[in-house]
N, C-alpha and C. Protein backbone atom coordinates (compact mmCIF):
# COMPACT_ATOMS: atom_id res chain seq x y z
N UNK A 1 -34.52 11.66 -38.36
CA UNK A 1 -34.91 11.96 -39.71
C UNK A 1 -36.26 12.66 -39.68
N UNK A 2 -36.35 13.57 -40.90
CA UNK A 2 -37.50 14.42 -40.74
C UNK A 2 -38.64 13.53 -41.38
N UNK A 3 -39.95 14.24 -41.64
CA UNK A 3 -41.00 13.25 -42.26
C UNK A 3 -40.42 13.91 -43.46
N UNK A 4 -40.07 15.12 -43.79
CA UNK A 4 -39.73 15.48 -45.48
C UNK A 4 -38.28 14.47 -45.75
N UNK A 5 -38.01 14.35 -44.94
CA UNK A 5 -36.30 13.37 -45.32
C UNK A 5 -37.12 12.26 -45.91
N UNK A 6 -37.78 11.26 -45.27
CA UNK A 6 -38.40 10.25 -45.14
C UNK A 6 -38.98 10.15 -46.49
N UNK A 7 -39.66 10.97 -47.00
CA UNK A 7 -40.75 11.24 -48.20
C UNK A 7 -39.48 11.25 -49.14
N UNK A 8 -38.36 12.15 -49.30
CA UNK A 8 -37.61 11.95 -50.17
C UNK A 8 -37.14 10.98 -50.69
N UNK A 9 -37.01 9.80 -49.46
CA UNK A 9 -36.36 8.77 -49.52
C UNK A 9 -37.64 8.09 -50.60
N UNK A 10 -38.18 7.81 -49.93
CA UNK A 10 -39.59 7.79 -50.62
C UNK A 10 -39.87 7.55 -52.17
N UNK A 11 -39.49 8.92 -52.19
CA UNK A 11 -39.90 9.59 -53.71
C UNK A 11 -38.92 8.66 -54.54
N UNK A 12 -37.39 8.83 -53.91
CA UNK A 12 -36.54 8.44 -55.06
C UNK A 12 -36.79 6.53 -54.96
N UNK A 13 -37.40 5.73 -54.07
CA UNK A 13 -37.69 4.64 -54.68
C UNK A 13 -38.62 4.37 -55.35
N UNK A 14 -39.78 5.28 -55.42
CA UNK A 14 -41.10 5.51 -56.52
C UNK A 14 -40.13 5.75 -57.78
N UNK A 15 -39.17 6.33 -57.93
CA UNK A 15 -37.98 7.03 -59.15
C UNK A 15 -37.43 5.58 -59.26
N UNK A 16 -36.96 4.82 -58.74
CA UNK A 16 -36.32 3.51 -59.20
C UNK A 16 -37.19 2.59 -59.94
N UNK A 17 -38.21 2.46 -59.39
CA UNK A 17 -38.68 1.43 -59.62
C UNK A 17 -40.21 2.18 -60.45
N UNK A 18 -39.92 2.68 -61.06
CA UNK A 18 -40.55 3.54 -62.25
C UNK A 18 -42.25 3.79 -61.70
N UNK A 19 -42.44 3.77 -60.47
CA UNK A 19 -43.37 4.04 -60.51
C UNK A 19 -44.65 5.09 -61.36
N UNK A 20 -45.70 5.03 -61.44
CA UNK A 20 -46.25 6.34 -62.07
C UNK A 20 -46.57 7.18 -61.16
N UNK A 21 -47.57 8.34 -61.62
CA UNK A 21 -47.70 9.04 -60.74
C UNK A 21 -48.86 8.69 -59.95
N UNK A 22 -49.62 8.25 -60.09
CA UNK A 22 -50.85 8.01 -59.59
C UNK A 22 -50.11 6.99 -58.55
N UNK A 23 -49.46 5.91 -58.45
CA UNK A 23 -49.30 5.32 -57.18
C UNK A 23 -48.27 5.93 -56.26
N UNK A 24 -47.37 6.92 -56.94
CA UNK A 24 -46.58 7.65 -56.33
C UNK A 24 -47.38 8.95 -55.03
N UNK A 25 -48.33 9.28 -56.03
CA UNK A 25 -49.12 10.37 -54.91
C UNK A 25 -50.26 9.33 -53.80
N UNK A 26 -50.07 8.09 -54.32
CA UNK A 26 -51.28 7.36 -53.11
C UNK A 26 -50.45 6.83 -52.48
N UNK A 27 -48.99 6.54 -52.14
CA UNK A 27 -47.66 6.13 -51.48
C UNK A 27 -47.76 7.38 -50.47
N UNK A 28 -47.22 8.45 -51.12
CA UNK A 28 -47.02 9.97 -50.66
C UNK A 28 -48.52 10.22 -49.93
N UNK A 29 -49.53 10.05 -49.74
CA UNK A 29 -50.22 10.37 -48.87
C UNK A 29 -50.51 9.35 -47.81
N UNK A 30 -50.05 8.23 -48.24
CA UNK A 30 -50.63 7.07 -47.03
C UNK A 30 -49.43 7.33 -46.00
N UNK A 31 -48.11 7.69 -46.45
CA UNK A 31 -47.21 7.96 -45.82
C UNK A 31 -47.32 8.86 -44.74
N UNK A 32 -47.76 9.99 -45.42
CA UNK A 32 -48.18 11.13 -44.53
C UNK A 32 -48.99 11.29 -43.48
N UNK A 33 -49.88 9.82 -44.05
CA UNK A 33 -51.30 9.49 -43.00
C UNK A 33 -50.97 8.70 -41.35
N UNK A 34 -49.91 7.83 -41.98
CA UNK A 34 -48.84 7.10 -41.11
C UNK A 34 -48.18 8.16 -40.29
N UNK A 35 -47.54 9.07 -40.60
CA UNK A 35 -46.62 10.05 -39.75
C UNK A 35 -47.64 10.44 -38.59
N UNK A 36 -49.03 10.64 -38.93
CA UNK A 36 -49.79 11.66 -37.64
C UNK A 36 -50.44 10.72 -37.17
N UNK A 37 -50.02 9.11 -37.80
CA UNK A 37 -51.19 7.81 -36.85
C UNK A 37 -50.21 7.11 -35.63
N UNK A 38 -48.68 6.92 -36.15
CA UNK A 38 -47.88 6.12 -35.65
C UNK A 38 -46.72 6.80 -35.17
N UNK A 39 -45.75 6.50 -33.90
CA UNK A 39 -44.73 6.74 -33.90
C UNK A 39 -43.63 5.80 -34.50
N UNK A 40 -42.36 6.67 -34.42
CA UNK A 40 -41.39 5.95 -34.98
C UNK A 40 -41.48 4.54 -34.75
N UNK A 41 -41.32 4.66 -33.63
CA UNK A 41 -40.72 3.06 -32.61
C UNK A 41 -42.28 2.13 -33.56
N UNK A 42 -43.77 3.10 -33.24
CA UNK A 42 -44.55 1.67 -33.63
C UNK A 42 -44.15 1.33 -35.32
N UNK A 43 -43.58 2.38 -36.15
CA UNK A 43 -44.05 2.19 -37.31
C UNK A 43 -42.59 1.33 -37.42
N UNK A 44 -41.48 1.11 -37.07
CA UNK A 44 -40.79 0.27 -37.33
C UNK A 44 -40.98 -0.98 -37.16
N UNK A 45 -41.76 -1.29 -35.87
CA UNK A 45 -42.25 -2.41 -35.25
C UNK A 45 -43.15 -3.02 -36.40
N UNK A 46 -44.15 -2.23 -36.26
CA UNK A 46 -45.56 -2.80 -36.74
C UNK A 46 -44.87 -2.85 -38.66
N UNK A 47 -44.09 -2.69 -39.17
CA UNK A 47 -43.86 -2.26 -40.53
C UNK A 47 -43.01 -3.68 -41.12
N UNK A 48 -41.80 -3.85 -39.82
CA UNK A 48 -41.21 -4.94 -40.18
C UNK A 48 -42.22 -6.26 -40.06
N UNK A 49 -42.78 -5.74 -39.19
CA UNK A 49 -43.88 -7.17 -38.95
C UNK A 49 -44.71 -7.84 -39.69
N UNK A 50 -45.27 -6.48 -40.61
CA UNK A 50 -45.86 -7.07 -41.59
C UNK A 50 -45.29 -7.29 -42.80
N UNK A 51 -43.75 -6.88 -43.18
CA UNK A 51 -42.80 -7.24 -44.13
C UNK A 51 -42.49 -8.34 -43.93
N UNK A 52 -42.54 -9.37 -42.80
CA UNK A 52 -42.17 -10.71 -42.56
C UNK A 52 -42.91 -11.74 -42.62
N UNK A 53 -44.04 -10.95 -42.66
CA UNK A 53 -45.13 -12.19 -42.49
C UNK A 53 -45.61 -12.06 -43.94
N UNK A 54 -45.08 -11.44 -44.55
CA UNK A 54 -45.42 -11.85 -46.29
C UNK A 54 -44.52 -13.30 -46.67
N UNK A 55 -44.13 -13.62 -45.56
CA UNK A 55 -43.14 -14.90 -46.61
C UNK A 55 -44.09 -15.93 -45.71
N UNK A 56 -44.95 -15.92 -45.32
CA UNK A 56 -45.72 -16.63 -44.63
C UNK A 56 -46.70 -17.67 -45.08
């Protein structure tokens, strides 16, 4: 998947869940910030990891 695939995906759950725009463009850049900090493999790793440890 591309980083523009990714962002789409993105976009349309900012579109579900009614986001505005203002958290939509601070989503859309932290995202972007992520693409040139992390690779795939870490950002799945490190992403689920901290999705799990919210029930913590």
């Amino acid at each position: 998947m591309t980083n523009r695939e990714a962002i789409g995906y993105m976009l349309l759950a900012c579109k579900e869940l009614n986001l505005d725009k203002e958290a939509t463009k601070k989503l859309f850049g932290a995202m972007y910030w992520q693409f040139d900090l992390k690779t795939e493999d870490e950002a799945e790793e490190l992403g689920h990891e901290w999705y799990h440890s919210l029930d913590e």
